[in-house]
PDB file of N, CA and C in Angstrom:
ATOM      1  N   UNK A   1    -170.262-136.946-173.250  1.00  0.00           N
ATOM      2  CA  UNK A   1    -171.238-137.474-172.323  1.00  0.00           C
ATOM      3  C   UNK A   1    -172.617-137.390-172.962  1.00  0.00           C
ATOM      4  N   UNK A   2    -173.397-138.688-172.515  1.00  0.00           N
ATOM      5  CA  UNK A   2    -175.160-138.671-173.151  1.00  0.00           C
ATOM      6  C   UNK A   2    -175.818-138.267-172.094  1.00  0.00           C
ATOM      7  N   UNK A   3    -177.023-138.033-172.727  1.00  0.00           N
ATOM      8  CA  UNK A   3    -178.299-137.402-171.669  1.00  0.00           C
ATOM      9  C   UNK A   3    -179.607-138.122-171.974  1.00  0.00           C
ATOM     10  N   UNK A   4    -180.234-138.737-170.879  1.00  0.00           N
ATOM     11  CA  UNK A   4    -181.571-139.826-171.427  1.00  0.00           C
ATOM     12  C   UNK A   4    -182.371-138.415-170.658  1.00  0.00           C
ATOM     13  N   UNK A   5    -183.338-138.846-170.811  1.00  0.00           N
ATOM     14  CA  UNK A   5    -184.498-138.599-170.057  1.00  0.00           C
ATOM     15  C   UNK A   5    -185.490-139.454-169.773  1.00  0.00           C
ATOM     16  N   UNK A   6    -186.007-139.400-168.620  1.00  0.00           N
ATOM     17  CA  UNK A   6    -186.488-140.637-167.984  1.00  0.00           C
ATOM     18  C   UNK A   6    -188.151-139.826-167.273  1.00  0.00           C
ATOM     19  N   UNK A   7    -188.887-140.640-168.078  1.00  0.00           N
ATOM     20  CA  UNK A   7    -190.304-139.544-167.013  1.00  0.00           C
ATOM     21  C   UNK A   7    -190.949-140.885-166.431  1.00  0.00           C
ATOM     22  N   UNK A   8    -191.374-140.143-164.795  1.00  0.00           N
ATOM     23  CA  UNK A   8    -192.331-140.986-164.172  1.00  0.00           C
ATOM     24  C   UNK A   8    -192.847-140.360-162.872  1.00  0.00           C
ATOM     25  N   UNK A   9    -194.220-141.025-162.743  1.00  0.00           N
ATOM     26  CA  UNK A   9    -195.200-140.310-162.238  1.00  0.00           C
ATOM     27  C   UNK A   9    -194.453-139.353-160.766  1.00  0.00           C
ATOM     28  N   UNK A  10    -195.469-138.797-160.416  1.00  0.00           N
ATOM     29  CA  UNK A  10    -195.298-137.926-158.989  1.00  0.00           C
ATOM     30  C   UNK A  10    -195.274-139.055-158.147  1.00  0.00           C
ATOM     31  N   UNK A  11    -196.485-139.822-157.693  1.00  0.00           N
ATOM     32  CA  UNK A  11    -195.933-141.057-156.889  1.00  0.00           C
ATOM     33  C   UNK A  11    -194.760-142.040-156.874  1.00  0.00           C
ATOM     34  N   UNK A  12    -194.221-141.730-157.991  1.00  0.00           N
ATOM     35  CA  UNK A  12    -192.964-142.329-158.357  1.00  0.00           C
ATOM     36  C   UNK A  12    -191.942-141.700-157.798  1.00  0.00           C
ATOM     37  N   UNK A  13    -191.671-140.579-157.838  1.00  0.00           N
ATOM     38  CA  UNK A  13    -190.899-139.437-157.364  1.00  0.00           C
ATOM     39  C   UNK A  13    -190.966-139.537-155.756  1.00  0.00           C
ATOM     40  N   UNK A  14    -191.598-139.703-155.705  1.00  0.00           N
ATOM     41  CA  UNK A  14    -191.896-139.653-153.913  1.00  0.00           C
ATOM     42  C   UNK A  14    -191.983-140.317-153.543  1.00  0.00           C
ATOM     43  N   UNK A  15    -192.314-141.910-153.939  1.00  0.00           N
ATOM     44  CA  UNK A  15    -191.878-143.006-153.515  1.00  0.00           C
ATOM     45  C   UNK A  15    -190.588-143.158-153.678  1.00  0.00           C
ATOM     46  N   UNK A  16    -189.608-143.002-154.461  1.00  0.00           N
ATOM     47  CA  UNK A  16    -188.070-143.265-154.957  1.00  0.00           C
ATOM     48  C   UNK A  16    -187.109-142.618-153.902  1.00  0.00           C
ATOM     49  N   UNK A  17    -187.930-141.451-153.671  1.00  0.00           N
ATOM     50  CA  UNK A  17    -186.955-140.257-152.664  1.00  0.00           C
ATOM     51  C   UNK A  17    -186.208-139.423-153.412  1.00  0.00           C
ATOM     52  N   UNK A  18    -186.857-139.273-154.786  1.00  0.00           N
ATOM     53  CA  UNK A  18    -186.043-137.855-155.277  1.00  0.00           C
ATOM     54  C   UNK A  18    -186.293-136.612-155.213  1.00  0.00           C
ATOM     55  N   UNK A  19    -185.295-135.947-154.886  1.00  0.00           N
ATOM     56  CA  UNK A  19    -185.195-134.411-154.412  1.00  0.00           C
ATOM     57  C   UNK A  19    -184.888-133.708-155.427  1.00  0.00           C
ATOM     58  N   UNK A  20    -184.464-134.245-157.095  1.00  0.00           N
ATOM     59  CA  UNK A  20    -184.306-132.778-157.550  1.00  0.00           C
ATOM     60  C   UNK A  20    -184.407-133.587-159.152  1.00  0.00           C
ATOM     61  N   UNK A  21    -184.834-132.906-160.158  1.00  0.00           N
ATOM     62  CA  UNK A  21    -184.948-133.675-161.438  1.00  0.00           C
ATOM     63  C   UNK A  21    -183.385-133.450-162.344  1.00  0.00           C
ATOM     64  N   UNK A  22    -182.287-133.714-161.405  1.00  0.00           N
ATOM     65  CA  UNK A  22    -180.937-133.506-162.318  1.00  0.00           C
ATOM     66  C   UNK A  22    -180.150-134.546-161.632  1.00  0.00           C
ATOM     67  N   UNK A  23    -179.805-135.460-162.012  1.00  0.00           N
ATOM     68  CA  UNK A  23    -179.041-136.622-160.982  1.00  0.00           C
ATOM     69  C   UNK A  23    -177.885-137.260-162.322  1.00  0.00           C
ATOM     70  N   UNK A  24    -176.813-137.357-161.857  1.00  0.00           N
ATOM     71  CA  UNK A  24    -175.712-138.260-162.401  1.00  0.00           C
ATOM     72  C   UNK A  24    -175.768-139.872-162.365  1.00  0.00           C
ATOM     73  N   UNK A  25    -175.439-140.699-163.766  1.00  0.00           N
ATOM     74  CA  UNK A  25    -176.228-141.662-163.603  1.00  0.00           C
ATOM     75  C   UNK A  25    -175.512-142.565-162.359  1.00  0.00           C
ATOM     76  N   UNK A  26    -174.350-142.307-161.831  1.00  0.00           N
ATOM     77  CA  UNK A  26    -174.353-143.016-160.625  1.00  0.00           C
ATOM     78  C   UNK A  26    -175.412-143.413-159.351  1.00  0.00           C
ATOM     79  N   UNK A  27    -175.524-141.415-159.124  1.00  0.00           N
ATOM     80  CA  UNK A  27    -176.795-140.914-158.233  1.00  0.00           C
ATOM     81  C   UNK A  27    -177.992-142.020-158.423  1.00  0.00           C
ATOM     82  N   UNK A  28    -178.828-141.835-159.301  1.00  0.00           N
ATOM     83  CA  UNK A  28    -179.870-142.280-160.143  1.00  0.00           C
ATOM     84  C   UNK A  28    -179.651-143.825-159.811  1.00  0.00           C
ATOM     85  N   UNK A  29    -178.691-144.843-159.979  1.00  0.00           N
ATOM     86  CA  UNK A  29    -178.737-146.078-159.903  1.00  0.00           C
ATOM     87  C   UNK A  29    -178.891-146.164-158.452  1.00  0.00           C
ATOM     88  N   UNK A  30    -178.357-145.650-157.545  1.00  0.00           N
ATOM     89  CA  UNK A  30    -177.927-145.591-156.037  1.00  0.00           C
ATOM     90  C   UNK A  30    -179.396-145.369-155.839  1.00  0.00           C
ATOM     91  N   UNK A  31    -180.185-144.429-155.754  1.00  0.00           N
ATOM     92  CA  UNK A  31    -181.636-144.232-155.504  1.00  0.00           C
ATOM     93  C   UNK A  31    -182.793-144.990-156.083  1.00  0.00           C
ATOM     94  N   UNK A  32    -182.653-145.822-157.292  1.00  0.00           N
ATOM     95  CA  UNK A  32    -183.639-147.055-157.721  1.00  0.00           C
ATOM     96  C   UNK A  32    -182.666-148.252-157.229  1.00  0.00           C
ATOM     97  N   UNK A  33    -181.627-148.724-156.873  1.00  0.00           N
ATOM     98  CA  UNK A  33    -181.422-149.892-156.299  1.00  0.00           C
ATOM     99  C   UNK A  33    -182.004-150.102-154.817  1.00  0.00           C
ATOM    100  N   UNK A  34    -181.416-148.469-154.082  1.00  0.00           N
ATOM    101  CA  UNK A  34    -182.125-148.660-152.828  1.00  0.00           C
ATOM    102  C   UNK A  34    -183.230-148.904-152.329  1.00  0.00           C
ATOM    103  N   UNK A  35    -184.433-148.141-153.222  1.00  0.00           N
ATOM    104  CA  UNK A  35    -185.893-148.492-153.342  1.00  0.00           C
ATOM    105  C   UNK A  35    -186.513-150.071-153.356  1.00  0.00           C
ATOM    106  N   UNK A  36    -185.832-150.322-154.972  1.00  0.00           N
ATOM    107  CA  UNK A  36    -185.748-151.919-154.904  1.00  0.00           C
ATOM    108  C   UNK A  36    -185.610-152.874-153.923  1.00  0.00           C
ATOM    109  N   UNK A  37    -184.299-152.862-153.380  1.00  0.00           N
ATOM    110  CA  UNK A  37    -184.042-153.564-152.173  1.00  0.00           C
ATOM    111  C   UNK A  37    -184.928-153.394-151.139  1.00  0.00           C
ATOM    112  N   UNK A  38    -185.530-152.229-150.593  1.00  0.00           N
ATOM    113  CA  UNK A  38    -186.040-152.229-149.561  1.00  0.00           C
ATOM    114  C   UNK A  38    -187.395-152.722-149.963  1.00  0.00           C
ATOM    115  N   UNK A  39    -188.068-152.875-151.250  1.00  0.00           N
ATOM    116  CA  UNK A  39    -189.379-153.734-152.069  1.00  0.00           C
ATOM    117  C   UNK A  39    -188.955-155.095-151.152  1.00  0.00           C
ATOM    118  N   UNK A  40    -188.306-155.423-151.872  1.00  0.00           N
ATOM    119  CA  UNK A  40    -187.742-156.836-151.766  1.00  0.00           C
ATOM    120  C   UNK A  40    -187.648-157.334-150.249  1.00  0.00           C
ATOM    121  N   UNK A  41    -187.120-156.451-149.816  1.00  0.00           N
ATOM    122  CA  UNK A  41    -186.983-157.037-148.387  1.00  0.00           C
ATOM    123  C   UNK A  41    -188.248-156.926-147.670  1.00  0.00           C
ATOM    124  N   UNK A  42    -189.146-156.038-147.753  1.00  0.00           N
ATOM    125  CA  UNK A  42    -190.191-155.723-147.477  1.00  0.00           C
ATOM    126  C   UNK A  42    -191.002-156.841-147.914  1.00  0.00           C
ATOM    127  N   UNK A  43    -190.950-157.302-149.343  1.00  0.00           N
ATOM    128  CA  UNK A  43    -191.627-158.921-149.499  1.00  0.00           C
ATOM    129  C   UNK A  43    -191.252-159.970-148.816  1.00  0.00           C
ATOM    130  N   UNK A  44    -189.573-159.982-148.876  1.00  0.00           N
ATOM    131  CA  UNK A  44    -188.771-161.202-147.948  1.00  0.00           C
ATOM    132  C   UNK A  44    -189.470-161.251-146.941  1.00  0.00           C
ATOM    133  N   UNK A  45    -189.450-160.404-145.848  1.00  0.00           N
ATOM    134  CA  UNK A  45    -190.284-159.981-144.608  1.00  0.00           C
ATOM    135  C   UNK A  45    -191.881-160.470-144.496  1.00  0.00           C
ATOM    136  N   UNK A  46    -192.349-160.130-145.491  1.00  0.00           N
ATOM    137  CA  UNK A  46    -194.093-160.486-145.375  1.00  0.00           C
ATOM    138  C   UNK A  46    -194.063-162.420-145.621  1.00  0.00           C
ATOM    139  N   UNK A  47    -193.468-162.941-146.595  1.00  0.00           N
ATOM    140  CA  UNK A  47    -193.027-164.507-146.465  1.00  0.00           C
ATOM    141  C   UNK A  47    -192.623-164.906-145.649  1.00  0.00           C
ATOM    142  N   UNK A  48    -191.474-164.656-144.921  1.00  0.00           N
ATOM    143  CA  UNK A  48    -191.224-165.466-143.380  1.00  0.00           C
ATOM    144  C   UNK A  48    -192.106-164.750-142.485  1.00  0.00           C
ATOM    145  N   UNK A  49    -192.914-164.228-142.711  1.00  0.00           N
ATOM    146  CA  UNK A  49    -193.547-164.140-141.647  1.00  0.00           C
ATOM    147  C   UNK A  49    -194.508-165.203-141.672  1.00  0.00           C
ATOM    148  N   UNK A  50    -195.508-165.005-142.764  1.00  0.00           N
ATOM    149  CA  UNK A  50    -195.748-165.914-143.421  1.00  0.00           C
ATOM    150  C   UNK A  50    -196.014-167.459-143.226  1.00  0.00           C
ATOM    151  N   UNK A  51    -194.985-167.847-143.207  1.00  0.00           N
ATOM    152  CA  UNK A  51    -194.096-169.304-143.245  1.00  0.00           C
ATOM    153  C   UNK A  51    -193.893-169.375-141.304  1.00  0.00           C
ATOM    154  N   UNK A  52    -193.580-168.495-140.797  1.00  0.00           N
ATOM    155  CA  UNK A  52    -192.961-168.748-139.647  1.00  0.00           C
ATOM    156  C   UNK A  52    -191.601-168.449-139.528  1.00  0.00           C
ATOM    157  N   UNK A  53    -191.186-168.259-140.420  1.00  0.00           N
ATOM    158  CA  UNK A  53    -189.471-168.261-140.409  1.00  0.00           C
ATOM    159  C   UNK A  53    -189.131-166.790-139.952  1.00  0.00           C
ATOM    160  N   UNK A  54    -189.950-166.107-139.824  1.00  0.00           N
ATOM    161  CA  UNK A  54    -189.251-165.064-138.543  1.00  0.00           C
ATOM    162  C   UNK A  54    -189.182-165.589-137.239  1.00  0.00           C
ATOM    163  N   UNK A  55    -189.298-166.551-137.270  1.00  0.00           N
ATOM    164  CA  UNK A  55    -189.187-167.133-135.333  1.00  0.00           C
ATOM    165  C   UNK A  55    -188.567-167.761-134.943  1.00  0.00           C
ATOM    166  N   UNK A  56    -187.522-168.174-136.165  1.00  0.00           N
ATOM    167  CA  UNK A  56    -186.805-169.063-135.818  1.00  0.00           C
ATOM    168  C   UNK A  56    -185.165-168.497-136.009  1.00  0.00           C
ATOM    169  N   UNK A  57    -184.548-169.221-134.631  1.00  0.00           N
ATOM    170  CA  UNK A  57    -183.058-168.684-134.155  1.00  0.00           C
ATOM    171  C   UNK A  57    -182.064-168.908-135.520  1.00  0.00           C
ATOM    172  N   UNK A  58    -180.950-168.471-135.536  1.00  0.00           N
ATOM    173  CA  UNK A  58    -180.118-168.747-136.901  1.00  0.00           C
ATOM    174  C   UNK A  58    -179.353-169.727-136.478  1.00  0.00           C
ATOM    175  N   UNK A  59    -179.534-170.142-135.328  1.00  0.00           N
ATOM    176  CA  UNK A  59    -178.627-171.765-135.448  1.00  0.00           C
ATOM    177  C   UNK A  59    -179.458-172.994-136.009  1.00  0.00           C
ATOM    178  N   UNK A  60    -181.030-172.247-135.646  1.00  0.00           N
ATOM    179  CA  UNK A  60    -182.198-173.418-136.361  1.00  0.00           C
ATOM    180  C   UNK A  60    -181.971-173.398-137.869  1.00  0.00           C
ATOM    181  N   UNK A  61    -181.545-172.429-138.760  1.00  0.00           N
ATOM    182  CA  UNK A  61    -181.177-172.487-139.848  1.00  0.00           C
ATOM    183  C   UNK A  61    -180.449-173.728-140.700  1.00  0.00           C
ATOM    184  N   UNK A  62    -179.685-174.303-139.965  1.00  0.00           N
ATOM    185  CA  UNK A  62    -178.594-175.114-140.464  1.00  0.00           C
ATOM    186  C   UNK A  62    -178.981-176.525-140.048  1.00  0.00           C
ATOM    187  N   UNK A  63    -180.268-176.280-139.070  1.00  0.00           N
ATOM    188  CA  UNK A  63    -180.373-178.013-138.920  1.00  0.00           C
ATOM    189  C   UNK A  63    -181.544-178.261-139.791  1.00  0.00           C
TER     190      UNK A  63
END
C-alpha cells in the first residue's frame, strides 16, 4: 500500500468536514465528492433561480 500526503489550508479543512488528518483513500474521495456536489448544486440553485426555473412545475419541463 502507498501513502500521498495532501496539505490544505484550515479553511479547507473546515469547509470539507474533516475530522481527523488520517483517512483511507475511499474515506477521502467520499468527503471531496460530497463537498463538490453540494458546490455545484449550490451554483445549479443560484442559476434557476436566476433564470426563473425554480418556479416552474416538472410537467412544465417537457413542454
Amino acid at each position: 500500500m502507498r501513502n500521498i500526503l495532501v496539505s490544505i489550508s484550515d479553511i479547507d479543512f473546515d469547509k470539507f468536514g474533516f475530522q481527523s488528518d488520517d483517512y483511507n483513500f475511499l474515506e477521502f474521495l467520499d468527503i471531496i465528492s460530497t463537498e463538490l456536489s453540494k458546490q455545484r448544486l449550490d451554483e445549479n440553485s443560484r442559476i434557476a433561480e436566476k433564470f426563473g426555473l425554480s418556479e416552474i412545475e416538472m410537467d412544465e419541463y417537457t413542454d
